[in-house]
C-alpha atoms as a PDB file:
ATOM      1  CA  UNK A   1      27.170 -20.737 -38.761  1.00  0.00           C
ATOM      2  CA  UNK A   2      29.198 -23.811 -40.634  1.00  0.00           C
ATOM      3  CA  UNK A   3      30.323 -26.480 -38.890  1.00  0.00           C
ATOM      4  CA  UNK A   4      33.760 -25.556 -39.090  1.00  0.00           C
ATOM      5  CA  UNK A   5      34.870 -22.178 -40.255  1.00  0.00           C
ATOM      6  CA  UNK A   6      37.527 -21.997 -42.817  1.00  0.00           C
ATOM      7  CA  UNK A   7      40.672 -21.432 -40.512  1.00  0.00           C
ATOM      8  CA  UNK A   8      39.435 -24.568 -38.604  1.00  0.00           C
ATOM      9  CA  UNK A   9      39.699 -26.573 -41.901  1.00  0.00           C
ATOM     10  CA  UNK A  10      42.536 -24.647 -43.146  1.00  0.00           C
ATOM     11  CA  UNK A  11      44.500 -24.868 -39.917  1.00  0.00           C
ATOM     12  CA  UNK A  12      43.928 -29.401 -40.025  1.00  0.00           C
ATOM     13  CA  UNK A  13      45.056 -29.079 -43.171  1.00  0.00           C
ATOM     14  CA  UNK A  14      48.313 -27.838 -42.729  1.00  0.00           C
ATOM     15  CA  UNK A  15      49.031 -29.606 -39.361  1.00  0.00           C
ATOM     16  CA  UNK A  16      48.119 -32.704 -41.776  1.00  0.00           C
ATOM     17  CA  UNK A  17      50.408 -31.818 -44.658  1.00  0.00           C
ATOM     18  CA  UNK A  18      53.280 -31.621 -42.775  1.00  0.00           C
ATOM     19  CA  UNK A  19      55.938 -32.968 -45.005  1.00  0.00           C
ATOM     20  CA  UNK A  20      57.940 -34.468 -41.760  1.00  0.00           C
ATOM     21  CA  UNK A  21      54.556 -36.039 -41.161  1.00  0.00           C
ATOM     22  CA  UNK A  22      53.051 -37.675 -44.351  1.00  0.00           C
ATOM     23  CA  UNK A  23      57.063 -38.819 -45.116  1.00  0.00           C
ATOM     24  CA  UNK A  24      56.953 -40.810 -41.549  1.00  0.00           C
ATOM     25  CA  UNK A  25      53.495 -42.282 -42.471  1.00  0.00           C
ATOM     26  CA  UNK A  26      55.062 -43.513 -46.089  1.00  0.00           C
ATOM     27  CA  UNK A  27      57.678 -45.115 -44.226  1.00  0.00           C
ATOM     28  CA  UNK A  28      55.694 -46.911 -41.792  1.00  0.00           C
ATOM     29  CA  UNK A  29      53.804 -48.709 -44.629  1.00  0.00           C
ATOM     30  CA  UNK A  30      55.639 -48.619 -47.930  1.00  0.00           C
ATOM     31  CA  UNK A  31      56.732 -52.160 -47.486  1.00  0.00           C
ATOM     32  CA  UNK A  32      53.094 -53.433 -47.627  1.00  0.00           C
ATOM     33  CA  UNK A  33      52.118 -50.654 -50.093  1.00  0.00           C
ATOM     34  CA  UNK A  34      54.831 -52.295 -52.543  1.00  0.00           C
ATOM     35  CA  UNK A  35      53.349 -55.758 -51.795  1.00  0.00           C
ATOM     36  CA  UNK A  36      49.937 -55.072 -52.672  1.00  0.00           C
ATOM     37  CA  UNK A  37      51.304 -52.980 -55.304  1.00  0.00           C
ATOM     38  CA  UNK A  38      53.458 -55.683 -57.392  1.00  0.00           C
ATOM     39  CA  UNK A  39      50.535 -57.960 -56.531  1.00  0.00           C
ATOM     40  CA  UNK A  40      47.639 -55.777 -58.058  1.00  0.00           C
ATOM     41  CA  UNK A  41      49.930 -54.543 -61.371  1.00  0.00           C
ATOM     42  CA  UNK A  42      50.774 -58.743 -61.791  1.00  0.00           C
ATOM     43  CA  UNK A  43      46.703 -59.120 -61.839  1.00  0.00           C
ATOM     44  CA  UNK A  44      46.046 -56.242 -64.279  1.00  0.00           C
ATOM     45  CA  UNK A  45      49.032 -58.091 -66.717  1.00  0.00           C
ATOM     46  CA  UNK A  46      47.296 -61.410 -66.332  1.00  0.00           C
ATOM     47  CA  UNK A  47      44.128 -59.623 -67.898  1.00  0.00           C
ATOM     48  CA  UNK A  48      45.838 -57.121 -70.135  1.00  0.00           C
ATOM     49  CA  UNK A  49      47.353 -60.520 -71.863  1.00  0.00           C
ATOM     50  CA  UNK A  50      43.939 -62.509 -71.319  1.00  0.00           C
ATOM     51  CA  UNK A  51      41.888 -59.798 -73.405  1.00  0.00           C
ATOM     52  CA  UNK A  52      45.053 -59.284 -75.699  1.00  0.00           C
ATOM     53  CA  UNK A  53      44.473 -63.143 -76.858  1.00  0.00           C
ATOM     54  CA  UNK A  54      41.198 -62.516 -77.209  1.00  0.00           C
ATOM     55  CA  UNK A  55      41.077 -59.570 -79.143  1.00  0.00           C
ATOM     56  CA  UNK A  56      44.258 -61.190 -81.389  1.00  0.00           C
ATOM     57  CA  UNK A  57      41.366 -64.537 -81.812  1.00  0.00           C
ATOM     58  CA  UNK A  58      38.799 -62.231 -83.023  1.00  0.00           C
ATOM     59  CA  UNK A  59      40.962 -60.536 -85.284  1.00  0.00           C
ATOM     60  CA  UNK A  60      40.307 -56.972 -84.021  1.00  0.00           C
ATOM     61  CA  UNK A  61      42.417 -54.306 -86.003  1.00  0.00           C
ATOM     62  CA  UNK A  62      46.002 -53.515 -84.135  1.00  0.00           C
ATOM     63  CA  UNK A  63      44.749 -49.962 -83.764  1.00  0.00           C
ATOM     64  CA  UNK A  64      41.750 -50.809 -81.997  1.00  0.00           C
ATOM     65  CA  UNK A  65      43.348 -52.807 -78.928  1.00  0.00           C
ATOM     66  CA  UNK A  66      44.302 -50.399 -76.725  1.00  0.00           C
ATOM     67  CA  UNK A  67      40.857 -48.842 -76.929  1.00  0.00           C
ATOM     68  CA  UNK A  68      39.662 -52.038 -75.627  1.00  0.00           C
ATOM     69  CA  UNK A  69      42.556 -52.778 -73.422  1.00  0.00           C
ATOM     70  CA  UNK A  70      41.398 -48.998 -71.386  1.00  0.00           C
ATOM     71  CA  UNK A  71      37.930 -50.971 -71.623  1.00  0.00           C
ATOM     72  CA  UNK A  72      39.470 -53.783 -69.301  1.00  0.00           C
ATOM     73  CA  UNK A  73      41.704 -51.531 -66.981  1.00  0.00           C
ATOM     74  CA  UNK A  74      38.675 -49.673 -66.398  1.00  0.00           C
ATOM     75  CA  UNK A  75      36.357 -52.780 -65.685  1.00  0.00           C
ATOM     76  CA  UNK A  76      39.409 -53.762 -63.782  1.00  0.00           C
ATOM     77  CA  UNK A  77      39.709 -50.384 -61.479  1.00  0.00           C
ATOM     78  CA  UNK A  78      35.522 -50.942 -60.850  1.00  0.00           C
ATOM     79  CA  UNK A  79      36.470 -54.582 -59.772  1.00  0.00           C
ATOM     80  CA  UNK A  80      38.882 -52.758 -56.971  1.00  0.00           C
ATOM     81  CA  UNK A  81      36.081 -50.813 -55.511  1.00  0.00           C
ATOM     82  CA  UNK A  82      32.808 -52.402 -56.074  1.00  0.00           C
ATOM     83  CA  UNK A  83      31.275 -56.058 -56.008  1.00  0.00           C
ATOM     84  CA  UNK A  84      28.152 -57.280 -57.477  1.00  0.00           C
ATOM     85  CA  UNK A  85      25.315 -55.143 -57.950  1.00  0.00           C
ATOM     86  CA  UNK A  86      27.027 -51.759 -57.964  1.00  0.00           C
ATOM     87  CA  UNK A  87      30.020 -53.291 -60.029  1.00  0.00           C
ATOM     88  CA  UNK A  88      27.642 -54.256 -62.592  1.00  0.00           C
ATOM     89  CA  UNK A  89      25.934 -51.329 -62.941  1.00  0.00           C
ATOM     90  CA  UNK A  90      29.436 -49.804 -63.278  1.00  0.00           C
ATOM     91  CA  UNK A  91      30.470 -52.090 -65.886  1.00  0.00           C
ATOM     92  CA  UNK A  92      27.410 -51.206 -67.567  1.00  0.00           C
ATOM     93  CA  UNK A  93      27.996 -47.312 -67.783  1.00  0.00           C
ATOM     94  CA  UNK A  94      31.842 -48.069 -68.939  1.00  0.00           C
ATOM     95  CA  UNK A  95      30.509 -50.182 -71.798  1.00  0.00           C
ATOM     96  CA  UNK A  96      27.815 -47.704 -72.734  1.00  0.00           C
ATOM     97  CA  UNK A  97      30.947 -45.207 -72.883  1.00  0.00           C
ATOM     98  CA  UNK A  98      33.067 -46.908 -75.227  1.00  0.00           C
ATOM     99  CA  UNK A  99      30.305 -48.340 -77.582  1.00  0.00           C
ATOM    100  CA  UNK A 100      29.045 -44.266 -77.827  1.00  0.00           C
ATOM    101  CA  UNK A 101      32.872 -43.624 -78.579  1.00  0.00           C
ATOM    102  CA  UNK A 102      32.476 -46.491 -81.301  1.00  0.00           C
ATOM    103  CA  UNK A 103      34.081 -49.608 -80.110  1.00  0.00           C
ATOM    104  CA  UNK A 104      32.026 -52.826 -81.194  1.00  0.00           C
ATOM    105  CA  UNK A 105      29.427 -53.845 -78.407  1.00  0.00           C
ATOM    106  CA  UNK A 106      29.993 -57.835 -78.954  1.00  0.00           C
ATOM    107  CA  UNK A 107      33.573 -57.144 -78.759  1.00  0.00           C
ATOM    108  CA  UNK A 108      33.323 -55.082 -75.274  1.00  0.00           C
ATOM    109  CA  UNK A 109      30.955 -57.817 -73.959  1.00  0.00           C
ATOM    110  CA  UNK A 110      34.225 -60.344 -74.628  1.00  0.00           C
ATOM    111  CA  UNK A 111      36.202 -58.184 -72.831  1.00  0.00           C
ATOM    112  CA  UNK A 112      33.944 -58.033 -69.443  1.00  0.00           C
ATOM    113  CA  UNK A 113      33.525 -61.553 -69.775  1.00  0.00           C
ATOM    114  CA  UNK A 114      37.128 -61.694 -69.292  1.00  0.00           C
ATOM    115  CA  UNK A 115      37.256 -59.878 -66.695  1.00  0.00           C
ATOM    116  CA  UNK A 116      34.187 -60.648 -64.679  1.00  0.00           C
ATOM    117  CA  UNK A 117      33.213 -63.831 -65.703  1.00  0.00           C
ATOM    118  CA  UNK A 118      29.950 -63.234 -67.369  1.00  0.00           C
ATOM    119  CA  UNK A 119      28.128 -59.736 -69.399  1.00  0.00           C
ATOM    120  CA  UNK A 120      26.020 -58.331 -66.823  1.00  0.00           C
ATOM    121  CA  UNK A 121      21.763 -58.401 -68.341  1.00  0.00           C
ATOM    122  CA  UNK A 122      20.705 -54.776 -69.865  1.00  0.00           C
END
């Protein structure tokens, strides 16, 4: 027998769904959800413009940048949930991504140093 039949789960869910109730948990902490929202989104614009400049120095094609700008907000979405080891290894498997999509390895690696500081050893 499952640990919880279907009209257990089905039944939490719509106590939990109730619009009355998610709307009343919203309020209670929209105020610090827009904080740390206008702070993250003022972060993400610091490094969108940090690997724009860069991209600009190196003289990558117009076309190219936003390939390698959804290089950085990806890096930059790993940075939000994981720290060292297990962000490298994620930083790793989003560069391996775009360079098999075609973008220019050395070019990626200037990107996550931008972002992290440092291209993590392969």
């Amino acid at each position: 027998m499952p640990y919880r039949t279907y009209l257990v789960r089905y039944k939490k869910y719509s106590a939990k769904f109730d619009p009355d109730t998610v709307r009343n948990r919203f309020a209670q902490v929209k105020d610090i959800a827009l904080d740390q929202a206008q702070e993250q989104f003022a972060r993400l614009v610091d490094f969108e413009e940090a690997v724009k400049a860069r991209l600009n120095e190196l003289g990558v094609p117009v076309i190219q940048i936003p390939f390698y700008l959804n290089v950085a907000r990806e890096i930059y979405r790993a940075m939000t949930r994981h720290v060292g080891k297990t962000l490298e290894i994620e930083v790793k498997a989003i560069k391996a991504k775009w360079v098999t999509r075609g973008l220019d390895p050395a070019i990626v690696d200037e990107v996550i140093k931008i972002m992290i500081g440092y291209v993590p050893s392969y």
